[in-house]
PDBML (XML) file of the C-alpha atoms, coordinates in Angstrom:
<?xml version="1.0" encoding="UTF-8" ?>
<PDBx:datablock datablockName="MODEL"
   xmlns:PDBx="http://pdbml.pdb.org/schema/pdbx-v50.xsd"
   xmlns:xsi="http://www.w3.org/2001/XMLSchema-instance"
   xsi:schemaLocation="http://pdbml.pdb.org/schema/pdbx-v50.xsd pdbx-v50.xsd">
   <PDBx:atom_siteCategory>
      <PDBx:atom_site id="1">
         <PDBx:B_iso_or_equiv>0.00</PDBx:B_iso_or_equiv>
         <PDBx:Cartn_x>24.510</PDBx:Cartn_x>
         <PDBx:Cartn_y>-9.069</PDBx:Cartn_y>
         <PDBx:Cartn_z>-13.551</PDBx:Cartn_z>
         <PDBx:auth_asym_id>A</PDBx:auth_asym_id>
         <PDBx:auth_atom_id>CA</PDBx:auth_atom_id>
         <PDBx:auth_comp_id>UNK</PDBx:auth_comp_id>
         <PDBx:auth_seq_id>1</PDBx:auth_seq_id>
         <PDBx:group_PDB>ATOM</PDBx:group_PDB>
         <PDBx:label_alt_id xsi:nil="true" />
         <PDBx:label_asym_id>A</PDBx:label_asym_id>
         <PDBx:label_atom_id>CA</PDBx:label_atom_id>
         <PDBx:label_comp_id>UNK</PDBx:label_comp_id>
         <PDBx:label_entity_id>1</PDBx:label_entity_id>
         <PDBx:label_seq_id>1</PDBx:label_seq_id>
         <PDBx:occupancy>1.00</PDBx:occupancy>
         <PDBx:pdbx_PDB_model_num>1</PDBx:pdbx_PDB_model_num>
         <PDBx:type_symbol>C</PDBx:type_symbol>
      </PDBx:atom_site>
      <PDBx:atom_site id="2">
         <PDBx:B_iso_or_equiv>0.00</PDBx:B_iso_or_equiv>
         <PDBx:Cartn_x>22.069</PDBx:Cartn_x>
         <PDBx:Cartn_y>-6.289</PDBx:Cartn_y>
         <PDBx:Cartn_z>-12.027</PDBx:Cartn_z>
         <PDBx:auth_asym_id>A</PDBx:auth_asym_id>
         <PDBx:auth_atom_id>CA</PDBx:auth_atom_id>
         <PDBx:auth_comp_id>UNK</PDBx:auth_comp_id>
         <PDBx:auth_seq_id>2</PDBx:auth_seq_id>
         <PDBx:group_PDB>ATOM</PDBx:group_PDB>
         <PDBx:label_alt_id xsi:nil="true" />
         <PDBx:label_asym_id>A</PDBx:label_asym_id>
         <PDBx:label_atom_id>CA</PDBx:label_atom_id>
         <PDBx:label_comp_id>UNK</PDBx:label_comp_id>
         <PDBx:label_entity_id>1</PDBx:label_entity_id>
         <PDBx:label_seq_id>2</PDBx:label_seq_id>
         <PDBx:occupancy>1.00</PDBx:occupancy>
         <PDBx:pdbx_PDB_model_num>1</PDBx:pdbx_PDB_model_num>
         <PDBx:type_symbol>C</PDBx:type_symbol>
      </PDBx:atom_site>
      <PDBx:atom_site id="3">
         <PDBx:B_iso_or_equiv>0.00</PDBx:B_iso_or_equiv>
         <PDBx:Cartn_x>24.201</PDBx:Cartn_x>
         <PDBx:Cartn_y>-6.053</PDBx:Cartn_y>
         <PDBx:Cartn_z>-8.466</PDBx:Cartn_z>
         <PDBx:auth_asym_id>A</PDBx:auth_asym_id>
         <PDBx:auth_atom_id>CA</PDBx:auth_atom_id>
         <PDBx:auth_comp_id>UNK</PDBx:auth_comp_id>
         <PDBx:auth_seq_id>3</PDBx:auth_seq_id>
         <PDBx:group_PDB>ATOM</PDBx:group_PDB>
         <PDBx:label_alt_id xsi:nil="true" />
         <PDBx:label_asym_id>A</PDBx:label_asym_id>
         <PDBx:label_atom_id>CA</PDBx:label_atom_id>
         <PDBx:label_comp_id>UNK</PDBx:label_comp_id>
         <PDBx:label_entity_id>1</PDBx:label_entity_id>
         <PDBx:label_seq_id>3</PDBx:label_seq_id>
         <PDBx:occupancy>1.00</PDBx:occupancy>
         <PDBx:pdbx_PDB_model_num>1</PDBx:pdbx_PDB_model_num>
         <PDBx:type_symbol>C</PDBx:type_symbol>
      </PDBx:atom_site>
      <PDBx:atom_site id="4">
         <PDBx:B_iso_or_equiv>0.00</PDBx:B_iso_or_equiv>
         <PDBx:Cartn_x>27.634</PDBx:Cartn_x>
         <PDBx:Cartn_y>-5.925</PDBx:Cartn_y>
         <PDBx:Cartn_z>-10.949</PDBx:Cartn_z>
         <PDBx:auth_asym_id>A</PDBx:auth_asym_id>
         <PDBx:auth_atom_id>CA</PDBx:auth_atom_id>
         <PDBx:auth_comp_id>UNK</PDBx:auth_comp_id>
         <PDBx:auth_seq_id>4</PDBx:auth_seq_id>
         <PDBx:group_PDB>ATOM</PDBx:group_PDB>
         <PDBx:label_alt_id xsi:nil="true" />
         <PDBx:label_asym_id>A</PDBx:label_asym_id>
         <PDBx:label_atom_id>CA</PDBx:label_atom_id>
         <PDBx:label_comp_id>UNK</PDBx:label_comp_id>
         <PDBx:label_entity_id>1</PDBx:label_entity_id>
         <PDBx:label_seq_id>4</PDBx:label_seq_id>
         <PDBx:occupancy>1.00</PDBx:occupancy>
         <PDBx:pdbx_PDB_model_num>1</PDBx:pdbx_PDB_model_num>
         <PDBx:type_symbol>C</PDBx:type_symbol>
      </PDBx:atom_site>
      <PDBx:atom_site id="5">
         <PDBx:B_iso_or_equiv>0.00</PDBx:B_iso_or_equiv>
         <PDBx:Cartn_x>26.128</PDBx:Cartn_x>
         <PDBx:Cartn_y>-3.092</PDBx:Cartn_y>
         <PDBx:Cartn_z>-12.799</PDBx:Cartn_z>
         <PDBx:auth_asym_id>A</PDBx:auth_asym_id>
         <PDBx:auth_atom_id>CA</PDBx:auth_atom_id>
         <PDBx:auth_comp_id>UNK</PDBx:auth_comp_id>
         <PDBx:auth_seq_id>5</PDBx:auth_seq_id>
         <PDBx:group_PDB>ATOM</PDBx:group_PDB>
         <PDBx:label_alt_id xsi:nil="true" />
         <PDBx:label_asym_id>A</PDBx:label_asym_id>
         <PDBx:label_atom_id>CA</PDBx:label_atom_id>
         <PDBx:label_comp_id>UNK</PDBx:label_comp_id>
         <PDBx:label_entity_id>1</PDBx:label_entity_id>
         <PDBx:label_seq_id>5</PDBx:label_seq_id>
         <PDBx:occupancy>1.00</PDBx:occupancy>
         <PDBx:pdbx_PDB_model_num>1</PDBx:pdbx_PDB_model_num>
         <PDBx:type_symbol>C</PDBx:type_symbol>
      </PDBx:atom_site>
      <PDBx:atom_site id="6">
         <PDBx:B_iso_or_equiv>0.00</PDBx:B_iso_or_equiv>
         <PDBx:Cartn_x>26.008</PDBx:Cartn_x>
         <PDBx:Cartn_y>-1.217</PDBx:Cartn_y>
         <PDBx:Cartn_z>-9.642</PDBx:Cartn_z>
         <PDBx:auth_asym_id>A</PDBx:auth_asym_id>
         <PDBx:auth_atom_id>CA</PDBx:auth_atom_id>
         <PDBx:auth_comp_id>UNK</PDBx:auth_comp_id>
         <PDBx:auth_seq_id>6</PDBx:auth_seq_id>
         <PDBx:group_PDB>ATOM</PDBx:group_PDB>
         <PDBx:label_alt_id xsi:nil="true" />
         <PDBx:label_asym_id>A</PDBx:label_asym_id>
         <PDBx:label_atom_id>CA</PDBx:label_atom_id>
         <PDBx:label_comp_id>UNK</PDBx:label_comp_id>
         <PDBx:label_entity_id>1</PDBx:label_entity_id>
         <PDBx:label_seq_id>6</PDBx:label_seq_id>
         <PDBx:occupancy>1.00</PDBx:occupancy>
         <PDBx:pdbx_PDB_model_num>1</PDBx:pdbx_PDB_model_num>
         <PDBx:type_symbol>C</PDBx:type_symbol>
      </PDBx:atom_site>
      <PDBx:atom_site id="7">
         <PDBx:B_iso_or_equiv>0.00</PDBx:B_iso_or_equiv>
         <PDBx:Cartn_x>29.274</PDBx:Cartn_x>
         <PDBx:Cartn_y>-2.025</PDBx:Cartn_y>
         <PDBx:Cartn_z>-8.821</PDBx:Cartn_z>
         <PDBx:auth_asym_id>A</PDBx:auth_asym_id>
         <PDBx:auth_atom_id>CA</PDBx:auth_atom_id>
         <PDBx:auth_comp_id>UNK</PDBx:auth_comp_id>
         <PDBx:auth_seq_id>7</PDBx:auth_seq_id>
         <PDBx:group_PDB>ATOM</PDBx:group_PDB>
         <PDBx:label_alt_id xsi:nil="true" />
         <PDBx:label_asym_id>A</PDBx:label_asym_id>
         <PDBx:label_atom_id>CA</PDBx:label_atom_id>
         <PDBx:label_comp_id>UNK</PDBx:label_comp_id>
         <PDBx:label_entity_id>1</PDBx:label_entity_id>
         <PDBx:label_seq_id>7</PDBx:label_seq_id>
         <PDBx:occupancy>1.00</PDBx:occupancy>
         <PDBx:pdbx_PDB_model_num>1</PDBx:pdbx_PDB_model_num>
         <PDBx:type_symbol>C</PDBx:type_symbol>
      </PDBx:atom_site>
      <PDBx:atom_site id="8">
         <PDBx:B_iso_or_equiv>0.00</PDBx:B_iso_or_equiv>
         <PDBx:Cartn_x>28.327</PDBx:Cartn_x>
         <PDBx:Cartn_y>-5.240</PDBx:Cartn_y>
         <PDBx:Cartn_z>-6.203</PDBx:Cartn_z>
         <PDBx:auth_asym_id>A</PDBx:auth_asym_id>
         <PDBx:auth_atom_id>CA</PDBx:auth_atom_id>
         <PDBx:auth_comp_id>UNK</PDBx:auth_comp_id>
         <PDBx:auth_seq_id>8</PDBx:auth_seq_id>
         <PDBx:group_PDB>ATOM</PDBx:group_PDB>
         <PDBx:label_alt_id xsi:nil="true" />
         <PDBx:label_asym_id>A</PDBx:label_asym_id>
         <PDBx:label_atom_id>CA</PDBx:label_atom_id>
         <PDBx:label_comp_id>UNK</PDBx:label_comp_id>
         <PDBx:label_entity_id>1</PDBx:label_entity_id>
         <PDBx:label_seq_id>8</PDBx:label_seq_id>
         <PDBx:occupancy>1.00</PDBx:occupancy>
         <PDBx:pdbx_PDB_model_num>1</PDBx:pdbx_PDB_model_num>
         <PDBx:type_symbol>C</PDBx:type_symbol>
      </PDBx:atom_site>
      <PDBx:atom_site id="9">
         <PDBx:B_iso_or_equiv>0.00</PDBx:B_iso_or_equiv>
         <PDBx:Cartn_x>27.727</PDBx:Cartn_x>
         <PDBx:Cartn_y>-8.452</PDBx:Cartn_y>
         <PDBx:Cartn_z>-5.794</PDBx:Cartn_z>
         <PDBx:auth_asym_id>A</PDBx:auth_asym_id>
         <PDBx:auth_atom_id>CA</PDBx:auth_atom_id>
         <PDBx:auth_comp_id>UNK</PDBx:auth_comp_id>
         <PDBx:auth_seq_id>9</PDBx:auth_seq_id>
         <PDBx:group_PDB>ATOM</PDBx:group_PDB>
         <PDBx:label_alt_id xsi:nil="true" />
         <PDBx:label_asym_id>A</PDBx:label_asym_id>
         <PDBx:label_atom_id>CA</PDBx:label_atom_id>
         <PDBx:label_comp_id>UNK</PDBx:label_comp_id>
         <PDBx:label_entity_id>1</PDBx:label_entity_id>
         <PDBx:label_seq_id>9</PDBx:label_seq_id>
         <PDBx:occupancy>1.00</PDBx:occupancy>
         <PDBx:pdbx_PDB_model_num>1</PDBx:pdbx_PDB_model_num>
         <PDBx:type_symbol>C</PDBx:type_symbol>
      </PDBx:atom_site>
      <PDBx:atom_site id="10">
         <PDBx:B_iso_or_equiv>0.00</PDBx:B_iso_or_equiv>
         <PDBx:Cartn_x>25.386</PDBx:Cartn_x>
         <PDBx:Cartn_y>-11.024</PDBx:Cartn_y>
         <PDBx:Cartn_z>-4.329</PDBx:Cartn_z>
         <PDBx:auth_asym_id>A</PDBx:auth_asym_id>
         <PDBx:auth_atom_id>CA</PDBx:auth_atom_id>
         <PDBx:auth_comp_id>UNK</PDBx:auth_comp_id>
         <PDBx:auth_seq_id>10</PDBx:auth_seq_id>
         <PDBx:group_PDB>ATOM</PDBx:group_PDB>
         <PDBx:label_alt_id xsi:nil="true" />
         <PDBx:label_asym_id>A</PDBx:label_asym_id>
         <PDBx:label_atom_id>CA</PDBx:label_atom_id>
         <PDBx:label_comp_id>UNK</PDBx:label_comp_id>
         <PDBx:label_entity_id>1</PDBx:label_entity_id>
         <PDBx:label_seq_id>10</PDBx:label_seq_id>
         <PDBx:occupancy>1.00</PDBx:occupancy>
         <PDBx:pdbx_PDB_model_num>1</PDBx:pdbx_PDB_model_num>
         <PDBx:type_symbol>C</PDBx:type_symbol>
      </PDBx:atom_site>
      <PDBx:atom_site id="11">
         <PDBx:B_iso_or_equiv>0.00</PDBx:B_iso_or_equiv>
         <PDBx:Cartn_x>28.049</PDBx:Cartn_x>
         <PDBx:Cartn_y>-11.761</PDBx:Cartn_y>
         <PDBx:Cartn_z>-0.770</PDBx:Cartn_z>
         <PDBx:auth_asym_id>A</PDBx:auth_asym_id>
         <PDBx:auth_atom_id>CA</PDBx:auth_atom_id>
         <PDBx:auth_comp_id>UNK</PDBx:auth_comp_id>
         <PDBx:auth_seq_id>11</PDBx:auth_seq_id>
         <PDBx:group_PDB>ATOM</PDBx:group_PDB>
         <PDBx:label_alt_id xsi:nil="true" />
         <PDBx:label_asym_id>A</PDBx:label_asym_id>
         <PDBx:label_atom_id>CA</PDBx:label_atom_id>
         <PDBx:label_comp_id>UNK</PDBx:label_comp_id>
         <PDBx:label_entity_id>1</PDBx:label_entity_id>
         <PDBx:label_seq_id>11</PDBx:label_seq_id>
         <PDBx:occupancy>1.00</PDBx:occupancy>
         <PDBx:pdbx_PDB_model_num>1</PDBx:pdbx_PDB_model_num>
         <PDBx:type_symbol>C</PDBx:type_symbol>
      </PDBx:atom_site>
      <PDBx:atom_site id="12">
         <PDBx:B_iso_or_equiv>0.00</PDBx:B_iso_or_equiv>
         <PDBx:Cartn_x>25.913</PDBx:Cartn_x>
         <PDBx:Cartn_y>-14.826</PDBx:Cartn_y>
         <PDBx:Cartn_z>0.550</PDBx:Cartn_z>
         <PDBx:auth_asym_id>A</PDBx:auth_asym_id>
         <PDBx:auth_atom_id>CA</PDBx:auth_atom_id>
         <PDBx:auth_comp_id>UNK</PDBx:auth_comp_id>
         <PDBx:auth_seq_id>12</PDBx:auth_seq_id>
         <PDBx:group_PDB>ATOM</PDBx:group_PDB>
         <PDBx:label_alt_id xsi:nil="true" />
         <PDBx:label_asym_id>A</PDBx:label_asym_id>
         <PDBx:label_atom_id>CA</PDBx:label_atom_id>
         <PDBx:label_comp_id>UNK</PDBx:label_comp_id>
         <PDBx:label_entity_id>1</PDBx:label_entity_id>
         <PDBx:label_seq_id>12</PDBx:label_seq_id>
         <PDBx:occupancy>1.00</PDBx:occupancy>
         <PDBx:pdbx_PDB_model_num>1</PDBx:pdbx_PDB_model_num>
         <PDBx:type_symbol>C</PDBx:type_symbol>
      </PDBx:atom_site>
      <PDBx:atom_site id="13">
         <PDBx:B_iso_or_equiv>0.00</PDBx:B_iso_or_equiv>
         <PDBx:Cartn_x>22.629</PDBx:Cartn_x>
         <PDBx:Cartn_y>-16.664</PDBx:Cartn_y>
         <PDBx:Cartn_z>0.225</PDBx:Cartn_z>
         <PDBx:auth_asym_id>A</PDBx:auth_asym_id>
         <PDBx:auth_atom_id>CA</PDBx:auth_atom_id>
         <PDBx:auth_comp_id>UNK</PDBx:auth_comp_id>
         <PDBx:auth_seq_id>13</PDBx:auth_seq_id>
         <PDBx:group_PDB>ATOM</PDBx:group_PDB>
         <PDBx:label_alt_id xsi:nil="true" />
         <PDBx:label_asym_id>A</PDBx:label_asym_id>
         <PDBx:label_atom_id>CA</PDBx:label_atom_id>
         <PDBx:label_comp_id>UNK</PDBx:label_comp_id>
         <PDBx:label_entity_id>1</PDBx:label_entity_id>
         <PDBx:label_seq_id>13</PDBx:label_seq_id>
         <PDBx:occupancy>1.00</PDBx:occupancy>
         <PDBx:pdbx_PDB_model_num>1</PDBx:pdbx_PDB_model_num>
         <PDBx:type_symbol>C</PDBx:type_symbol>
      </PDBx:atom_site>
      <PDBx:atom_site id="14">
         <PDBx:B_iso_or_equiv>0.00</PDBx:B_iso_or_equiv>
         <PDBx:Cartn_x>21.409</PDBx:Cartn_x>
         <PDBx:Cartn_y>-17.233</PDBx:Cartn_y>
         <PDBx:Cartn_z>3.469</PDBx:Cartn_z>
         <PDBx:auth_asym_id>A</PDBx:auth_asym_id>
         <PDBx:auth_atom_id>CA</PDBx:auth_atom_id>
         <PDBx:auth_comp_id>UNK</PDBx:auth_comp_id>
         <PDBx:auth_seq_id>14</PDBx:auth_seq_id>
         <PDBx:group_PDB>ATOM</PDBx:group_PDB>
         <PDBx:label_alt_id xsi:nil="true" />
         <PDBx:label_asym_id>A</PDBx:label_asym_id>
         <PDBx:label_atom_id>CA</PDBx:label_atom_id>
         <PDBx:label_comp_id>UNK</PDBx:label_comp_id>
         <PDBx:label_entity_id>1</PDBx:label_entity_id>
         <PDBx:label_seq_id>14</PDBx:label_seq_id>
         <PDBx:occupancy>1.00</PDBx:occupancy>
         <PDBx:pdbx_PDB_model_num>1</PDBx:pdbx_PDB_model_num>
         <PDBx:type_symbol>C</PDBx:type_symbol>
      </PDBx:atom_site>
      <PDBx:atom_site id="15">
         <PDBx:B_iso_or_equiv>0.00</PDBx:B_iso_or_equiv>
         <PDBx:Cartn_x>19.386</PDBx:Cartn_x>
         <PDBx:Cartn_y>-20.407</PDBx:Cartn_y>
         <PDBx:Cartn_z>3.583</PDBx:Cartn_z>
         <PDBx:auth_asym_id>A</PDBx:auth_asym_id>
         <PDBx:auth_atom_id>CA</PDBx:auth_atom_id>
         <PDBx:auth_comp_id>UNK</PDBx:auth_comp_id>
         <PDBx:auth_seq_id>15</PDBx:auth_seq_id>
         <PDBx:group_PDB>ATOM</PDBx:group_PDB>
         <PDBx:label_alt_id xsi:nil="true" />
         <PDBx:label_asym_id>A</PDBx:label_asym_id>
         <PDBx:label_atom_id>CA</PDBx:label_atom_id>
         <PDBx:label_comp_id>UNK</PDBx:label_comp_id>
         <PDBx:label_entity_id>1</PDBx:label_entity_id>
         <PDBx:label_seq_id>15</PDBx:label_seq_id>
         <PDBx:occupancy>1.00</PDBx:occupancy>
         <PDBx:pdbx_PDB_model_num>1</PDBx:pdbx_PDB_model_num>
         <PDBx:type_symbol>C</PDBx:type_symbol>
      </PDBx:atom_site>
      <PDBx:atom_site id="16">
         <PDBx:B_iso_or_equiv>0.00</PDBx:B_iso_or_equiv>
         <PDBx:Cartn_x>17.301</PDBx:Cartn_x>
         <PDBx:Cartn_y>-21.403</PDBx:Cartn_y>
         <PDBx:Cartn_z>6.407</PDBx:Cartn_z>
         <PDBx:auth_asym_id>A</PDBx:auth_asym_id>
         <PDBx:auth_atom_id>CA</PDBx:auth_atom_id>
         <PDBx:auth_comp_id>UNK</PDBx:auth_comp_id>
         <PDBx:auth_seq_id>16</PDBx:auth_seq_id>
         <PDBx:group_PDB>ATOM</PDBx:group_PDB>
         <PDBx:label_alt_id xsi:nil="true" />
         <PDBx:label_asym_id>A</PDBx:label_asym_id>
         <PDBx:label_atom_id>CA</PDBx:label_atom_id>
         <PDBx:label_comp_id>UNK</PDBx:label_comp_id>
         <PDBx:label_entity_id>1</PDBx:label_entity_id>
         <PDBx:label_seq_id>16</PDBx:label_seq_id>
         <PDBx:occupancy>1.00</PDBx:occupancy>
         <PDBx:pdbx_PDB_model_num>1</PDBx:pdbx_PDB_model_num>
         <PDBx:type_symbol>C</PDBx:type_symbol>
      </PDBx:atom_site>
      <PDBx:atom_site id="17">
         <PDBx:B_iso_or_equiv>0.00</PDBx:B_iso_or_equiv>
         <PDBx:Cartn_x>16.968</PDBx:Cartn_x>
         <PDBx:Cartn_y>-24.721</PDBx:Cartn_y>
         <PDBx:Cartn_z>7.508</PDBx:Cartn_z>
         <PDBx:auth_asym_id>A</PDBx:auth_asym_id>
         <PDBx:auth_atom_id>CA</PDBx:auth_atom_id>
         <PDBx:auth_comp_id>UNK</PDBx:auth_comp_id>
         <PDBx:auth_seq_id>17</PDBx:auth_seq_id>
         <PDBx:group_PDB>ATOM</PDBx:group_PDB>
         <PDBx:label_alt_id xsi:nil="true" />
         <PDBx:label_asym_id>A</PDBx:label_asym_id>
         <PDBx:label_atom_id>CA</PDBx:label_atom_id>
         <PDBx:label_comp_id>UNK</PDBx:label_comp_id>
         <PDBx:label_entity_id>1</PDBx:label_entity_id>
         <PDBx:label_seq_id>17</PDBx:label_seq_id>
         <PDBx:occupancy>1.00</PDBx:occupancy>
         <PDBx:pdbx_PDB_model_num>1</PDBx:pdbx_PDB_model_num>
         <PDBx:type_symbol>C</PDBx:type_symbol>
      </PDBx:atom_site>
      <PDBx:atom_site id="18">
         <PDBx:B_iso_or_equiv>0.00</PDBx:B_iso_or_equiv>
         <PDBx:Cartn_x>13.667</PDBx:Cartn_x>
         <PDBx:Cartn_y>-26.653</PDBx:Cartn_y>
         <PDBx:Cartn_z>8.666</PDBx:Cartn_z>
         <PDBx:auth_asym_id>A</PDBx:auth_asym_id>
         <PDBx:auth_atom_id>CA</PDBx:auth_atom_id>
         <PDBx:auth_comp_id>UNK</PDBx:auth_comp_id>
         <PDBx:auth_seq_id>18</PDBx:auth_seq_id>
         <PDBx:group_PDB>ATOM</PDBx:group_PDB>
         <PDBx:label_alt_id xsi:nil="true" />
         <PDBx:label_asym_id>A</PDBx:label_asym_id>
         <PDBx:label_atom_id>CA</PDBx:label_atom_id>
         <PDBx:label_comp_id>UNK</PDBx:label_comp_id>
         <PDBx:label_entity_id>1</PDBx:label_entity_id>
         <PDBx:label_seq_id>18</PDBx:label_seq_id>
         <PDBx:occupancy>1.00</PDBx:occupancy>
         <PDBx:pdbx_PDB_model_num>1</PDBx:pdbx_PDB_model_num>
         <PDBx:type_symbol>C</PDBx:type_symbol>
      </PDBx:atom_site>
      <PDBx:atom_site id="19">
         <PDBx:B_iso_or_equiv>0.00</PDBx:B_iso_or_equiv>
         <PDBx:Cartn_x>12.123</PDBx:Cartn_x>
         <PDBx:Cartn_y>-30.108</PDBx:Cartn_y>
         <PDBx:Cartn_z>8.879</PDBx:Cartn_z>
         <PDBx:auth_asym_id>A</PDBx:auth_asym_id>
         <PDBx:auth_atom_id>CA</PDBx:auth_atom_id>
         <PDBx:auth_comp_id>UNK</PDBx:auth_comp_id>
         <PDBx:auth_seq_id>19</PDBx:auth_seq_id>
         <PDBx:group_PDB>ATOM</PDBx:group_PDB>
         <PDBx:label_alt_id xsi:nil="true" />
         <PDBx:label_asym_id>A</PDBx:label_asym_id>
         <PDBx:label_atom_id>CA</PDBx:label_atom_id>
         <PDBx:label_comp_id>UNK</PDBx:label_comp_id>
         <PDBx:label_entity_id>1</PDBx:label_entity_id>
         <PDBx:label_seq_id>19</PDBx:label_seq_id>
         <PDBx:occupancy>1.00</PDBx:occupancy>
         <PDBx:pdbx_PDB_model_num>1</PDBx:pdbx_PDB_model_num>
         <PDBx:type_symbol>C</PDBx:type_symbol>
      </PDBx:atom_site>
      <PDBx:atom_site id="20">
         <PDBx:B_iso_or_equiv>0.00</PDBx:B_iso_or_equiv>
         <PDBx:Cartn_x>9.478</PDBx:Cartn_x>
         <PDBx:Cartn_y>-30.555</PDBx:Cartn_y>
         <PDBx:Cartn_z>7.186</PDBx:Cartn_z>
         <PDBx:auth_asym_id>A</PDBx:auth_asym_id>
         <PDBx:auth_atom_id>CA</PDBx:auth_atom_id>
         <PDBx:auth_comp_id>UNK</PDBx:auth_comp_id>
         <PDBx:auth_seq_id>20</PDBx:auth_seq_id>
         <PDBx:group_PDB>ATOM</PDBx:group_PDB>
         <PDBx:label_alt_id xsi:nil="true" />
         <PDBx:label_asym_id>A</PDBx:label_asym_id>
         <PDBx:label_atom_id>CA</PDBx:label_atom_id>
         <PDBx:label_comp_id>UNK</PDBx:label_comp_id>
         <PDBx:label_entity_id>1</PDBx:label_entity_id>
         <PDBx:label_seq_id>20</PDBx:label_seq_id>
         <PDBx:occupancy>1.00</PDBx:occupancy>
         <PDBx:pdbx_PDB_model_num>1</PDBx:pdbx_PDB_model_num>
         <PDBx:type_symbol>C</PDBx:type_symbol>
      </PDBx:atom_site>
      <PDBx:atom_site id="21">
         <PDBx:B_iso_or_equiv>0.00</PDBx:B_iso_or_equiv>
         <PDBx:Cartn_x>7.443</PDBx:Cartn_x>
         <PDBx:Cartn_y>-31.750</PDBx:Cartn_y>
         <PDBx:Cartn_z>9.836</PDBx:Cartn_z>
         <PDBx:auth_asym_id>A</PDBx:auth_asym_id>
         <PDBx:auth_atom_id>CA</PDBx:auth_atom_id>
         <PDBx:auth_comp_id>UNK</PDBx:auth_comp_id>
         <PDBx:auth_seq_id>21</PDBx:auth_seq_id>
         <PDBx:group_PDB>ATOM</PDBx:group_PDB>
         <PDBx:label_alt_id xsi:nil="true" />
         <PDBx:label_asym_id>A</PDBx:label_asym_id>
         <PDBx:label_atom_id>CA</PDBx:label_atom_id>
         <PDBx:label_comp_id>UNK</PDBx:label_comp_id>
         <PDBx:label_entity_id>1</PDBx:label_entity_id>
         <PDBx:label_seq_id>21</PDBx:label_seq_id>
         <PDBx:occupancy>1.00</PDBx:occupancy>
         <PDBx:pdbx_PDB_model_num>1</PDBx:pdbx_PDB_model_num>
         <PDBx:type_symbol>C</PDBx:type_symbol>
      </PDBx:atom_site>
      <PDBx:atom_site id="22">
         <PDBx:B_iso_or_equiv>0.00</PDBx:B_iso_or_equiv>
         <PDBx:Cartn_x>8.073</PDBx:Cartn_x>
         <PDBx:Cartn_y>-28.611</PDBx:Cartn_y>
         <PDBx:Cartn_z>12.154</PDBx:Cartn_z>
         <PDBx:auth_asym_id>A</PDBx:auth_asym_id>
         <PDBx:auth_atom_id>CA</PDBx:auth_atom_id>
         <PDBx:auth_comp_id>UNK</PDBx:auth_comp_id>
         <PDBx:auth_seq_id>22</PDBx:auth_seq_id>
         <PDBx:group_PDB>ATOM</PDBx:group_PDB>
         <PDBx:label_alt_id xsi:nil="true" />
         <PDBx:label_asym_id>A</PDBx:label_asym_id>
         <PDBx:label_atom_id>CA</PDBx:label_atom_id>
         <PDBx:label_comp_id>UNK</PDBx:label_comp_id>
         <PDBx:label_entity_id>1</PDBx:label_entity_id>
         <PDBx:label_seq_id>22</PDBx:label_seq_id>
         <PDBx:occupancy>1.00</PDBx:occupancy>
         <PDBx:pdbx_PDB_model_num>1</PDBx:pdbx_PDB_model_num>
         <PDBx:type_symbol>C</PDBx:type_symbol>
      </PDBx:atom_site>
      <PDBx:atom_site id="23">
         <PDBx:B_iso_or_equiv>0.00</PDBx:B_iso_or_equiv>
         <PDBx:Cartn_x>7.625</PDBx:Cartn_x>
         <PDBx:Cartn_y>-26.629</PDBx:Cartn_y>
         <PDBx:Cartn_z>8.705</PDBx:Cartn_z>
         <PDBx:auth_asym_id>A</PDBx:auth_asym_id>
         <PDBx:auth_atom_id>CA</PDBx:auth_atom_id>
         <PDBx:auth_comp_id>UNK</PDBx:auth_comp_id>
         <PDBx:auth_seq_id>23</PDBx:auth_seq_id>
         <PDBx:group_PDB>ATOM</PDBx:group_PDB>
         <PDBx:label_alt_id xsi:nil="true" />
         <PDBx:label_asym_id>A</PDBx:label_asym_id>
         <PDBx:label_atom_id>CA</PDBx:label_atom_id>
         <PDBx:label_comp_id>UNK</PDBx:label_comp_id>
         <PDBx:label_entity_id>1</PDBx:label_entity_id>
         <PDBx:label_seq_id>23</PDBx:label_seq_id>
         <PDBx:occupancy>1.00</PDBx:occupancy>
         <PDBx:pdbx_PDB_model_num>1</PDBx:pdbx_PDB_model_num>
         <PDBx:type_symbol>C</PDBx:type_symbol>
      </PDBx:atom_site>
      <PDBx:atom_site id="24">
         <PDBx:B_iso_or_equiv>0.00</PDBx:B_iso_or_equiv>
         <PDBx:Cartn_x>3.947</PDBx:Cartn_x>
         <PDBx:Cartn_y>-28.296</PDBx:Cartn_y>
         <PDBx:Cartn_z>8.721</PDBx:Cartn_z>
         <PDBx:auth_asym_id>A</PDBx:auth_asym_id>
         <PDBx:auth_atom_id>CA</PDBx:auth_atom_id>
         <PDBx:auth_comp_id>UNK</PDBx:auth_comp_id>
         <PDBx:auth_seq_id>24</PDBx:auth_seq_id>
         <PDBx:group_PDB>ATOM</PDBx:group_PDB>
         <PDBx:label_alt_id xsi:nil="true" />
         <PDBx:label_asym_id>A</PDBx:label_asym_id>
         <PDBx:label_atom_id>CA</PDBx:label_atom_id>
         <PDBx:label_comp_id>UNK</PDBx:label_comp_id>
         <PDBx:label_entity_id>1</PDBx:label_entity_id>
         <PDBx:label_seq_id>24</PDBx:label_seq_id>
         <PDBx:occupancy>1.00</PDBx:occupancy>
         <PDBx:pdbx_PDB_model_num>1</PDBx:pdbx_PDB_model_num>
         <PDBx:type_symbol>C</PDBx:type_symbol>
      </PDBx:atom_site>
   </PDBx:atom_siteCategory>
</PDBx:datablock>
């Protein structure tokens, strides 16, 4: 709703991907 009011959008979300162990 707040991107629309300024006349955008959300284009993507982005989501990075990680095993937990290597996250550790």
């Amino acid at each position: 709703e707040l991107m629309e009011s300024k006349d955008s959008q959300i284009n993507a979300m982005v989501a990075l991907e990680v095993p937990d162990e290597v996250l550790v």
